[in-house]
Protein backbone atom coordinates (compact mmCIF):
# COMPACT_ATOMS: atom_id res chain seq x y z
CA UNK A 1 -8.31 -17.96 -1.76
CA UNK A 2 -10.50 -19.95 -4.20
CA UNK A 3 -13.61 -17.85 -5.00
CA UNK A 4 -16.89 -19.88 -5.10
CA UNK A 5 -19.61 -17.95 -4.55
CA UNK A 6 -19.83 -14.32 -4.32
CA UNK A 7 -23.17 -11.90 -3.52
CA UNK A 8 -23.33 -8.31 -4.34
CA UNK A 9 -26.37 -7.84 -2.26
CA UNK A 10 -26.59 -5.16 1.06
CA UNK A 11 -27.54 -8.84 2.83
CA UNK A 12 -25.68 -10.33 6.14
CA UNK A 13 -26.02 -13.96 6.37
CA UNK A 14 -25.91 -15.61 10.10
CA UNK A 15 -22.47 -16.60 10.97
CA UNK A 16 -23.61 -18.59 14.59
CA UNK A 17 -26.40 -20.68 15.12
CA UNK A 18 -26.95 -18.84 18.25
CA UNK A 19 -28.60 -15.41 17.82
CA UNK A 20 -27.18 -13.62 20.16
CA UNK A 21 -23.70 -14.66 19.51
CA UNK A 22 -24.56 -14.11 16.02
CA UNK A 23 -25.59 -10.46 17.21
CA UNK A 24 -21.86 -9.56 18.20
CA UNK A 25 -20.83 -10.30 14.01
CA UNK A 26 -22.22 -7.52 13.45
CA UNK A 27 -21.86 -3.25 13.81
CA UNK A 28 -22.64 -0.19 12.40
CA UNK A 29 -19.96 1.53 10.73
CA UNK A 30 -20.44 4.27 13.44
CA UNK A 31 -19.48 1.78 16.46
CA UNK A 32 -15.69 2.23 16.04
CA UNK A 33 -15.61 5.60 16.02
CA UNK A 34 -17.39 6.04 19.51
CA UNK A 35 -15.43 2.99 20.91
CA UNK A 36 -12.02 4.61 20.06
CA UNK A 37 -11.90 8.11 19.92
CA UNK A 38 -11.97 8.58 23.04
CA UNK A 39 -9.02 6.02 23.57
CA UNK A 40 -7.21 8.34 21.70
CA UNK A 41 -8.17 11.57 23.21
CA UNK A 42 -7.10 9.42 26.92
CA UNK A 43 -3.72 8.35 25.50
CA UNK A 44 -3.24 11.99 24.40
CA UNK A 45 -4.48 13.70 27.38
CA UNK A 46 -2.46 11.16 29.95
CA UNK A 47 0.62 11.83 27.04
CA UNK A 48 0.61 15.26 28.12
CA UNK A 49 -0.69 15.33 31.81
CA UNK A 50 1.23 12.07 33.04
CA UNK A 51 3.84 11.97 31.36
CA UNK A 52 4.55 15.74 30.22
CA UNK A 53 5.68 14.76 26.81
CA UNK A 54 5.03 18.00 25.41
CA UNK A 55 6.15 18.09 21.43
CA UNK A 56 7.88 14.75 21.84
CA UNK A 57 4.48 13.76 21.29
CA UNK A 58 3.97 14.39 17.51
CA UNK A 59 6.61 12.02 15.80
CA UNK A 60 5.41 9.28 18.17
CA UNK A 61 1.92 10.31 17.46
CA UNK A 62 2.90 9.99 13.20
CA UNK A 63 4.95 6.80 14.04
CA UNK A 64 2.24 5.23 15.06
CA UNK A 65 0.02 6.06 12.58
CA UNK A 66 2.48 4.58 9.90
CA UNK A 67 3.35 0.97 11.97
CA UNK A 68 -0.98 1.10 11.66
CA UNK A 69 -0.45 0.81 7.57
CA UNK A 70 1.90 -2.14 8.19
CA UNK A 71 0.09 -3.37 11.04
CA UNK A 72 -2.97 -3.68 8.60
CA UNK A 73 -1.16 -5.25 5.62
CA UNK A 74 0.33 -8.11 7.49
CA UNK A 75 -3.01 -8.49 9.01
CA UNK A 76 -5.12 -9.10 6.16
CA UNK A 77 -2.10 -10.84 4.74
CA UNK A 78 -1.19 -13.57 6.83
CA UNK A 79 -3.96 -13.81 9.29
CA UNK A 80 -7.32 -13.04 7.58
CA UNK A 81 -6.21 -14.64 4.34
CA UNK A 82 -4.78 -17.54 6.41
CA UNK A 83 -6.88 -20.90 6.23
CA UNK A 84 -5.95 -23.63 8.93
CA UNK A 85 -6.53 -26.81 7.45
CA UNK A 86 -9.43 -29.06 7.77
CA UNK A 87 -13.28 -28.47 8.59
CA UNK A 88 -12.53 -26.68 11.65
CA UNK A 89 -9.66 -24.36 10.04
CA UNK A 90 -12.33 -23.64 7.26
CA UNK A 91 -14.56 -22.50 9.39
CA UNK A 92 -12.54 -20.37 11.37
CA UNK A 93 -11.35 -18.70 7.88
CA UNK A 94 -14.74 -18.30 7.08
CA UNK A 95 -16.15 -16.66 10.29
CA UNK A 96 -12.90 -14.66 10.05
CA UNK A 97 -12.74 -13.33 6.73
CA UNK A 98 -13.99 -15.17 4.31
CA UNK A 99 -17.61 -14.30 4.76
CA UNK A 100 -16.45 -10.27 3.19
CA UNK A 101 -15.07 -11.88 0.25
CA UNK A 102 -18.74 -14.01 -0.30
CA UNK A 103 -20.72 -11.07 1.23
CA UNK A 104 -18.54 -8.02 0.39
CA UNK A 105 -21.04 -5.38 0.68
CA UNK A 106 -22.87 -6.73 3.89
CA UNK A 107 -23.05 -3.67 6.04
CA UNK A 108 -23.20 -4.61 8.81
CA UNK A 109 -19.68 -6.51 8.34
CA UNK A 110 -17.01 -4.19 7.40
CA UNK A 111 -15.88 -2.38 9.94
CA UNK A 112 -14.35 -4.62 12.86
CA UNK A 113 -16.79 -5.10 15.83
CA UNK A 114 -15.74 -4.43 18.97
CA UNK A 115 -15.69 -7.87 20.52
CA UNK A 116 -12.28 -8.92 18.69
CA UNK A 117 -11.49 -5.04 18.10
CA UNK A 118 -11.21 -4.46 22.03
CA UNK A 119 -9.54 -7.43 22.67
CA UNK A 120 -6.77 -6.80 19.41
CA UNK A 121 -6.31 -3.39 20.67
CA UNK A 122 -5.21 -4.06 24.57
CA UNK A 123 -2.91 -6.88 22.90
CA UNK A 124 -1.05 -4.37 21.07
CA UNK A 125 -1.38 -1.47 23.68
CA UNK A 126 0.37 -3.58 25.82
CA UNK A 127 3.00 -4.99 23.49
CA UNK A 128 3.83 -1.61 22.51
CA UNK A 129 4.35 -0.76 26.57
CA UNK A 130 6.85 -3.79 26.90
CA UNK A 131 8.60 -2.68 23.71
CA UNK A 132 8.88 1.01 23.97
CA UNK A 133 7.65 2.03 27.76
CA UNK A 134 4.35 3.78 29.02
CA UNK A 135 5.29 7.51 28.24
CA UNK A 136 5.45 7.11 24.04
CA UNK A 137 3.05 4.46 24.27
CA UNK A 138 0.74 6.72 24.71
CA UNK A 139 1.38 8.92 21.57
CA UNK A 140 2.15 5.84 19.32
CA UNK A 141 -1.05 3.96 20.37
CA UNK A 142 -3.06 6.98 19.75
CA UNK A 143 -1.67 7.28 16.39
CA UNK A 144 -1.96 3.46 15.79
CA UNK A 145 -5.90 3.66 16.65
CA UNK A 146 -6.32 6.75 14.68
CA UNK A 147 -4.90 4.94 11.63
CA UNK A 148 -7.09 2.01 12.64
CA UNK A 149 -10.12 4.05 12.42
CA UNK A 150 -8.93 5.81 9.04
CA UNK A 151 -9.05 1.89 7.65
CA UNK A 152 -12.19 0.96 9.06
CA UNK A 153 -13.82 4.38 7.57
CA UNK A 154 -12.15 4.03 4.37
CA UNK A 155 -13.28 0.38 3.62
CA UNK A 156 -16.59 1.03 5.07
CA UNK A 157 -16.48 3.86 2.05
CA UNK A 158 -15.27 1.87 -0.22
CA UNK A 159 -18.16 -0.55 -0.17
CA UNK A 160 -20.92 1.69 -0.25
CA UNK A 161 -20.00 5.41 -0.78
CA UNK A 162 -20.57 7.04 -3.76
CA UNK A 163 -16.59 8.04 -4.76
CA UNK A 164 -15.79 11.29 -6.80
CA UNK A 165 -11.86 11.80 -5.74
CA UNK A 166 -9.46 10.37 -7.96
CA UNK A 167 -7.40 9.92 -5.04
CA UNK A 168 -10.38 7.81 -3.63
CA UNK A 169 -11.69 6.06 -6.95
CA UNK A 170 -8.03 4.64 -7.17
CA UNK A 171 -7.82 3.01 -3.82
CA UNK A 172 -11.58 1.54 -4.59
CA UNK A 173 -10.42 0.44 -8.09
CA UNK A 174 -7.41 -1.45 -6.20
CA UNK A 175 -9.97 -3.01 -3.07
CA UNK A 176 -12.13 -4.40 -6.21
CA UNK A 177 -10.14 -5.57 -7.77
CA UNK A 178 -8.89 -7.78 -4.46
CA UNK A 179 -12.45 -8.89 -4.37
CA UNK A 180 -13.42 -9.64 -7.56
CA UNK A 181 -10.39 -10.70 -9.83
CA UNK A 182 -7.18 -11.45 -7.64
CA UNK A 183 -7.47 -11.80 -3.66
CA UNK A 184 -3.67 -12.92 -3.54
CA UNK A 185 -2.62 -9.89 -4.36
CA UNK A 186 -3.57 -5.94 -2.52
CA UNK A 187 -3.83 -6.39 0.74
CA UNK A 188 -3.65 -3.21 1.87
CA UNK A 189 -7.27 -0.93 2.35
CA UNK A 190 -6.34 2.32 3.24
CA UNK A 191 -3.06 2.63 1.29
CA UNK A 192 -1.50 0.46 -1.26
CA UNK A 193 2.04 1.34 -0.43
CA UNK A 194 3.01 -1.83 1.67
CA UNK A 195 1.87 -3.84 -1.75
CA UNK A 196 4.66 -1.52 -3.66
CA UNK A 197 6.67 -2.63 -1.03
CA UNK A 198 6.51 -6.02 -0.49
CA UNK A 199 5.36 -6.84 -4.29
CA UNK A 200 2.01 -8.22 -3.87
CA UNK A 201 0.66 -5.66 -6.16
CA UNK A 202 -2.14 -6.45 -8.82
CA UNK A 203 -0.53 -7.91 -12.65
CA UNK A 204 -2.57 -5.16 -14.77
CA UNK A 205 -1.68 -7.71 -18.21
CA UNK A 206 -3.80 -10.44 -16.50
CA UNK A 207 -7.05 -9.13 -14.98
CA UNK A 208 -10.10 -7.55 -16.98
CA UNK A 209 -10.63 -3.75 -16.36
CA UNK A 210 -12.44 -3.47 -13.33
CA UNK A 211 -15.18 -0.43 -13.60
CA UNK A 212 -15.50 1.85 -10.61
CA UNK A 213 -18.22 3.77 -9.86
């Protein structure tokens, strides 16, 4: 993804020409959390009410945390990174993703508003029903969403909290260095393991040293 134009600005250009669909672009970093926990705490409670899962819960509840880390690396990979061609297909992109990469520290735009977050999470609550049935649904979605909401946290921090951790100042040196020197390369937020994995890690020999603060 070419890079033209980048602001470093706290500043969250319109994205519609119509204000109040413009309106919906944009959500505290607080929104998710009150949206989705308590999805998980239902899936959990109807886990172990409904369905009497009992233990069985916990390595469904784990497995879906982990398909969440994959779930989010082929997601920014091939679908927010993807550009359709043409006007239209730039556009799309644009609205999409490609207004965080020119406006990476809008905050208003980092964590995932609930109009295509709602929407993405019954397609996948459902897909995960057809593939696996309603009792370890349950578990698995809960962990998927809690993983979700451990991504949208952690980029949200990533942007705009001040970072002490190691731990933490590593996976902020990797997301800046996506932003600012090689968006091609680390696509994953929360962990960088799926880059390990699939080899779309950062070539150290070939970008400048990135300074985190």
């Amino acid at each position: 993804m070419a890079k033209n134009f980048v602001s470093n600005k706290d500043e969250s250009p319109p994205l519609f020409h119509n204000k109040f669909l413009d309106l919906f672009s944009r959500v505290h970093w607080s929104v998710p959390l009150f949206v989705f926990v308590p999805v998980i705490l239902s899936c959990l409670y109807w886990g172990l009410a409904s369905h009497k899962m009992g233990w069985m819960m916990i390595p469904w509840l784990v497995g879906g945390a982990a398909f969440w880390t994959l779930a989010e690396y082929v997601l920014h990979r091939f679908v927010f990174h993807y550009e359709p061609p043409g006007k239209l297909g730039k556009q799309i992109h644009f609205i999409a993703h490609g207004v965080h990469h020119d406006y990476p520290n809008d905050s208003l735009r980092l964590v995932m508003p609930p109009a295509l977050g709602i929407p993405l999470a019954l397609l996948f609550f459902h897909l995960f029903k057809y593939l696996i049935g309603a009792p370890a649904t349950m578990p698995f979605f809960a962990g998927f969403i809690a993983g979700y909401l451990v991504y949208d946290m952690t980029h949200y921090a990533l942007h705009h909290a001040n970072i002490k951790h190691p731990y933490w100042k590593k996976l902020k040196e990797h997301h800046m260095i996506h932003h600012y020197h090689d968006p091609d390369n680390g696509y994953g937020v929360s962990s960088d393991f799926w880059d390990k994995i699939f080899r779309t890690e950062f070539n150290l020999k070939k970008r400048d040293k990135t300074v985190v603060g």
